[in-house]
N, C-alpha and C. Protein backbone atom coordinates (compact mmCIF):
# COMPACT_ATOMS: atom_id res chain seq x y z
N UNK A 1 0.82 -1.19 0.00
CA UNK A 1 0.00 0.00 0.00
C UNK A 1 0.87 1.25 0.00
N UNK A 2 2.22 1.30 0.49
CA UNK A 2 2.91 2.08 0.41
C UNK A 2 3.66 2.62 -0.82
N UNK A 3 3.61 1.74 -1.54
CA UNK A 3 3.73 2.02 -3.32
C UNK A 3 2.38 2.87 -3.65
N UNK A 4 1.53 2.83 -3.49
CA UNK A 4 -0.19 3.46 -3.97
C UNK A 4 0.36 4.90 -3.76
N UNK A 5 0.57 4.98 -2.22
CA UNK A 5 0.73 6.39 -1.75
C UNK A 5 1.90 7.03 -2.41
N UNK A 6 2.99 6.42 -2.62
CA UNK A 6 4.08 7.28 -3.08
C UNK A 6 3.17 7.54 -5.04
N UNK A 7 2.94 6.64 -5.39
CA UNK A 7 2.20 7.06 -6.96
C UNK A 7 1.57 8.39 -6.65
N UNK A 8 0.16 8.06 -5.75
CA UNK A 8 -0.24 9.64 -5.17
C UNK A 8 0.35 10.52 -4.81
N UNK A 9 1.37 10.53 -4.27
CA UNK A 9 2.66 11.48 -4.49
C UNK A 9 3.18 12.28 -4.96
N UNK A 10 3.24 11.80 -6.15
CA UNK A 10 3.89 11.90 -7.45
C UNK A 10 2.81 13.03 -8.27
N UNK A 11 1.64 12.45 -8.34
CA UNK A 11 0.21 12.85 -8.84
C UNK A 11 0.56 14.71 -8.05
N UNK A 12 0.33 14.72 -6.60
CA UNK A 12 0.02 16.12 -6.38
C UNK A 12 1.43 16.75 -6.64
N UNK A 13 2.66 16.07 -6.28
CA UNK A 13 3.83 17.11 -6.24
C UNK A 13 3.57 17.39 -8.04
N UNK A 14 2.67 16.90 -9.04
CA UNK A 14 3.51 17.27 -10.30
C UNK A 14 1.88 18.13 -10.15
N UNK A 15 1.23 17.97 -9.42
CA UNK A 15 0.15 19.11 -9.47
C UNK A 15 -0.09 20.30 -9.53
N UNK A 16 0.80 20.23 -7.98
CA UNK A 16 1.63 21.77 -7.50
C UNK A 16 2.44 22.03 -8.46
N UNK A 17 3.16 21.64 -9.26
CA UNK A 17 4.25 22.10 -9.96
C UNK A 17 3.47 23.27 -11.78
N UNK A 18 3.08 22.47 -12.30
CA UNK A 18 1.87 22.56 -13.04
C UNK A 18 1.05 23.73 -12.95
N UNK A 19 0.16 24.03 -11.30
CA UNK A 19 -0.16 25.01 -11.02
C UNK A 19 0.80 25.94 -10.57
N UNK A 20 1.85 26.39 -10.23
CA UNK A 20 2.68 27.07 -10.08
C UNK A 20 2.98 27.59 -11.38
N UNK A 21 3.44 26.72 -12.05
CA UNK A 21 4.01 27.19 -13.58
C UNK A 21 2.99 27.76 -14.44
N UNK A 22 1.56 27.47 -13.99
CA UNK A 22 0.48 28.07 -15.00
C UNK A 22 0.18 27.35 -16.48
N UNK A 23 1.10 26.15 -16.13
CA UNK A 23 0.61 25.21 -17.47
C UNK A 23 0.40 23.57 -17.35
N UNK A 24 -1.14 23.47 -17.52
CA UNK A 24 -1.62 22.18 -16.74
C UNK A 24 -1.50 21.23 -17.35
N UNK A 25 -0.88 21.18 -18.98
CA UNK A 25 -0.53 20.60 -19.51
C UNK A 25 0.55 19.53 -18.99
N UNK A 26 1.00 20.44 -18.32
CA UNK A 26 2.28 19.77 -17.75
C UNK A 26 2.01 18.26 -16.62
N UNK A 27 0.87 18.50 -16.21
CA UNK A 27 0.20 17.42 -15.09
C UNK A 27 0.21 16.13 -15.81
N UNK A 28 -0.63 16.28 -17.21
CA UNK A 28 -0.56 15.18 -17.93
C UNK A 28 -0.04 14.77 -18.80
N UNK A 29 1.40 15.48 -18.83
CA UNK A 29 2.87 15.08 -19.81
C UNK A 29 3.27 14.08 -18.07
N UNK A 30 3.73 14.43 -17.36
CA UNK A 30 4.64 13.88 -16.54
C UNK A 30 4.06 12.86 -15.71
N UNK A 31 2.41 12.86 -15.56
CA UNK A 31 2.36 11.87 -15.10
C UNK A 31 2.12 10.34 -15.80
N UNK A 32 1.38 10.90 -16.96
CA UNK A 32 1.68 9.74 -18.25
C UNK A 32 3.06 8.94 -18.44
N UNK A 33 4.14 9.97 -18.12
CA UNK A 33 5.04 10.06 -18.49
C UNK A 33 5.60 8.87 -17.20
N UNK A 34 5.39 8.92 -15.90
CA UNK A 34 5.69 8.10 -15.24
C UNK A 34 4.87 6.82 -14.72
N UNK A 35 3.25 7.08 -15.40
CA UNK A 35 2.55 6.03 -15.65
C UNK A 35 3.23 4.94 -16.94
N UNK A 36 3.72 5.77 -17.89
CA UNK A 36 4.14 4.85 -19.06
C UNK A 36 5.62 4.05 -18.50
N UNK A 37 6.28 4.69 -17.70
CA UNK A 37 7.64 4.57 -17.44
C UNK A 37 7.68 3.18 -16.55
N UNK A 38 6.93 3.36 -15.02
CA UNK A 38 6.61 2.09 -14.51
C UNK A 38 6.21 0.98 -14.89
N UNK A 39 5.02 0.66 -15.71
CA UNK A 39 4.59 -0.04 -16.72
C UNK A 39 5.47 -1.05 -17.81
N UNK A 40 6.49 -0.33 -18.53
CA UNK A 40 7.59 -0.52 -19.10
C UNK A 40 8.19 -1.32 -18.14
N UNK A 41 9.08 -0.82 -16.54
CA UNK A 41 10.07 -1.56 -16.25
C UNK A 41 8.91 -2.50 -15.06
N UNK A 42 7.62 -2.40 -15.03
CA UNK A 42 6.83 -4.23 -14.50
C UNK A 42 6.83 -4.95 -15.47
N UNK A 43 7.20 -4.52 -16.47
CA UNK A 43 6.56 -5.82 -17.74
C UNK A 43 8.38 -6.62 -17.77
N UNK A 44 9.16 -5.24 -17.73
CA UNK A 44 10.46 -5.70 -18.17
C UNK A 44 11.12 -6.73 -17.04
N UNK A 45 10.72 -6.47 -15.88
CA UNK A 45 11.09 -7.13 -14.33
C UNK A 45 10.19 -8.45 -14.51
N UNK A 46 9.05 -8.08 -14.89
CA UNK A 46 8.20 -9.46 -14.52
C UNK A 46 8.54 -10.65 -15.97
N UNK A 47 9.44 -10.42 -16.58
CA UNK A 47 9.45 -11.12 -18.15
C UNK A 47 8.81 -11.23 -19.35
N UNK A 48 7.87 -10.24 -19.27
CA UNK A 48 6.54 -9.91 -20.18
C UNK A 48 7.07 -10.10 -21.56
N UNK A 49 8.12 -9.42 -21.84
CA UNK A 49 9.30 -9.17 -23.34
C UNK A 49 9.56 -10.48 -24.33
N UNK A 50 10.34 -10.89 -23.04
CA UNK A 50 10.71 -12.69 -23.96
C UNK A 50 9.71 -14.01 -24.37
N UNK A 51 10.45 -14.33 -25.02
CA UNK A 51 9.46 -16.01 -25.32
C UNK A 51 9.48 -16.42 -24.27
N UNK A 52 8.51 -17.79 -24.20
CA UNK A 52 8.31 -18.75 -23.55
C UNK A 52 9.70 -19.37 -23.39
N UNK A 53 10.25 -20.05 -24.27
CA UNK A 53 11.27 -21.01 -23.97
C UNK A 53 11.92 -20.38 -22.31
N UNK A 54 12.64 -19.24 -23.42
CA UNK A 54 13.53 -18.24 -22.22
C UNK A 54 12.76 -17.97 -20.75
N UNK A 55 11.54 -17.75 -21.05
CA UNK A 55 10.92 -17.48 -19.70
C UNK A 55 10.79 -18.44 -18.86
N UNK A 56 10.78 -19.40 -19.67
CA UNK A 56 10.82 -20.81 -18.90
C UNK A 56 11.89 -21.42 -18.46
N UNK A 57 13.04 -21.34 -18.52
CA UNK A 57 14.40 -21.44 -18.49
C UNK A 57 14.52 -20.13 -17.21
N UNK A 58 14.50 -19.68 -17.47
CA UNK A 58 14.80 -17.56 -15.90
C UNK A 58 13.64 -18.41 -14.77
N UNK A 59 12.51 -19.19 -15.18
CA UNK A 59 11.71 -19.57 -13.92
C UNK A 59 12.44 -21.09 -13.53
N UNK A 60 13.01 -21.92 -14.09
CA UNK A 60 13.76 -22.95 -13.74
C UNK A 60 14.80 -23.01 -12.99
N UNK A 61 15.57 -21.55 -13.23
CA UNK A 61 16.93 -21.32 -12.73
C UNK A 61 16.87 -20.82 -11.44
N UNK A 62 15.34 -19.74 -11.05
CA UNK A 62 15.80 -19.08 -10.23
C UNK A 62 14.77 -19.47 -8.78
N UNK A 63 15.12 -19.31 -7.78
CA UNK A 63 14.74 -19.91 -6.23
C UNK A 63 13.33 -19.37 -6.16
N UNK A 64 12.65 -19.72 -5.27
CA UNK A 64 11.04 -19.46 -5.02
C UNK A 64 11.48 -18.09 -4.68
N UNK A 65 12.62 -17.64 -3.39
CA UNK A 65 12.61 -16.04 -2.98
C UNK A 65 12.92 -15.67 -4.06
N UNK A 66 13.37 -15.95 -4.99
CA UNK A 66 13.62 -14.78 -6.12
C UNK A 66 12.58 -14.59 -6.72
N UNK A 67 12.20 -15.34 -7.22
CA UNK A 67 10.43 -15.38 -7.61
C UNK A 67 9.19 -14.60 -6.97
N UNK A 68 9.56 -14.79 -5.92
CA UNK A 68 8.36 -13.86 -4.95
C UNK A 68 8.64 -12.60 -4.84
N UNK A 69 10.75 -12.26 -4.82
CA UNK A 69 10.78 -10.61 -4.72
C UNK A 69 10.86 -9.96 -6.51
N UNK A 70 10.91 -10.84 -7.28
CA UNK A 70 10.46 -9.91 -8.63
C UNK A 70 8.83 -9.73 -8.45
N UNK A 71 7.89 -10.65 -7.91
CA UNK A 71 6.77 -10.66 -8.10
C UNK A 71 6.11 -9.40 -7.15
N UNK A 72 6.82 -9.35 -5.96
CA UNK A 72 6.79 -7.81 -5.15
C UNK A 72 6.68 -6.84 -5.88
N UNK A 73 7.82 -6.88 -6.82
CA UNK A 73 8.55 -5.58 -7.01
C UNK A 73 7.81 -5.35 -8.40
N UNK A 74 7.39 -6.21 -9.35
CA UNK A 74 6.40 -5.89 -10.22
C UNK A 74 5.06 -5.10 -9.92
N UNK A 75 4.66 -5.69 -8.87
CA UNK A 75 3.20 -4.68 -8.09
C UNK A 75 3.38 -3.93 -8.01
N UNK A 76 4.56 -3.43 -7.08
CA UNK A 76 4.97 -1.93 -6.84
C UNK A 76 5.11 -1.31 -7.65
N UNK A 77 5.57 -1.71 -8.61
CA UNK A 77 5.74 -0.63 -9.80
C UNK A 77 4.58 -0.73 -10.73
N UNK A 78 3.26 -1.56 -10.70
CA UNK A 78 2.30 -1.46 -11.13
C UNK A 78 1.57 -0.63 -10.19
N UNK A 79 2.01 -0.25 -8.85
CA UNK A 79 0.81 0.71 -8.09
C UNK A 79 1.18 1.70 -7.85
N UNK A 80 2.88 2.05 -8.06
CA UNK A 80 2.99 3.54 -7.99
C UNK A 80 2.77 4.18 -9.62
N UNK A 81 2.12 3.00 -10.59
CA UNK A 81 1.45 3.89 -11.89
C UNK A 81 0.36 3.93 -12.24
N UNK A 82 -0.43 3.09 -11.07
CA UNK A 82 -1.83 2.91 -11.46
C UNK A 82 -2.06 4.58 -11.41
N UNK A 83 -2.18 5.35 -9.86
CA UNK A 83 -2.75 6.93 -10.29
C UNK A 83 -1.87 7.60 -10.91
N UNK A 84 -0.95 7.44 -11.15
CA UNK A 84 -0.20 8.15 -12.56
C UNK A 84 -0.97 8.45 -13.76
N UNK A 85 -1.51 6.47 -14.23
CA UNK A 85 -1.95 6.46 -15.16
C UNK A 85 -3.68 7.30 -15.38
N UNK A 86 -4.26 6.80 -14.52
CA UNK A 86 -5.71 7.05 -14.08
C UNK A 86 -5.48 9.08 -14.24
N UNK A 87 -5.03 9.75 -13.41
CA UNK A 87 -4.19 11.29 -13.65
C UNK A 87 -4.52 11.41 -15.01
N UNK A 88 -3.35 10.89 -15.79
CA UNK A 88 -2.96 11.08 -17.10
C UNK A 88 -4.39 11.16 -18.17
N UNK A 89 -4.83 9.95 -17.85
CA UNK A 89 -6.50 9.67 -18.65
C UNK A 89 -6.98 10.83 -18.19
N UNK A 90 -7.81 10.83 -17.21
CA UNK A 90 -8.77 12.18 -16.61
C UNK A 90 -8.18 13.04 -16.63
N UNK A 91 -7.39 13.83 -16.57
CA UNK A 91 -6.97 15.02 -17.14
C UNK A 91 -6.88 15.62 -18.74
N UNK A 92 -6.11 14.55 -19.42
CA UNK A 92 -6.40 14.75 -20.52
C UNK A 92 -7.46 14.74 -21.25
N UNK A 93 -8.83 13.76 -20.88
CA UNK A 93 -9.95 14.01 -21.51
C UNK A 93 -10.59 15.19 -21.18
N UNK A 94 -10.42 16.06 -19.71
CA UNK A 94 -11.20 17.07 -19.59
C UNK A 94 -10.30 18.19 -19.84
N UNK A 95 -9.57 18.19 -20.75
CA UNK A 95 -9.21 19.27 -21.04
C UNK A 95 -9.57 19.64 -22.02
């Protein structure tokens, strides 16, 4: 849950930033921008990229804890982009 909150984080500090600067555009360049970014490295962490063979071979080789802390660390980086991403959508349509 502590991944969620830091995403939300992210969401208001680029809020404030945005409104400061007077261009709100900016809200939904950067958070897209780190919605798209996380996304990228869960797919790349979790093996999404390669074939089967290979994927099957990286799950043969490697220990259950290794398995469970990529599988951590994929979430996390799927939940500090879920409101990134969600940001990015709703903002840009109501603009």
């Amino acid at each position: 849950m502590k991944a969620f909150f830091v995403g939300i984080g992210i969401v208001v500090t680029t809020l404030l930033i945005s409104v400061f600067s007077d261009d709100l555009t900016l809200l939904y360049k950067i958070t897209g921008g780190v919605a798209i970014a996380s996304l990228v490295m869960s797919a790349s962490i979790s093996g999404a990229f390669i074939d089967g063979d290979r994927f099957g071979g990286n799950v043969l080789s490697e220990i259950k804890e290794d398995r469970k802390e990529r599988f951590v660390l994929t979430n996390r980086l799927l939940l500090i982009g879920l409101p990134n991403a969600l940001t990015a959508i709703l903002v840009y349509f109501l603009m």
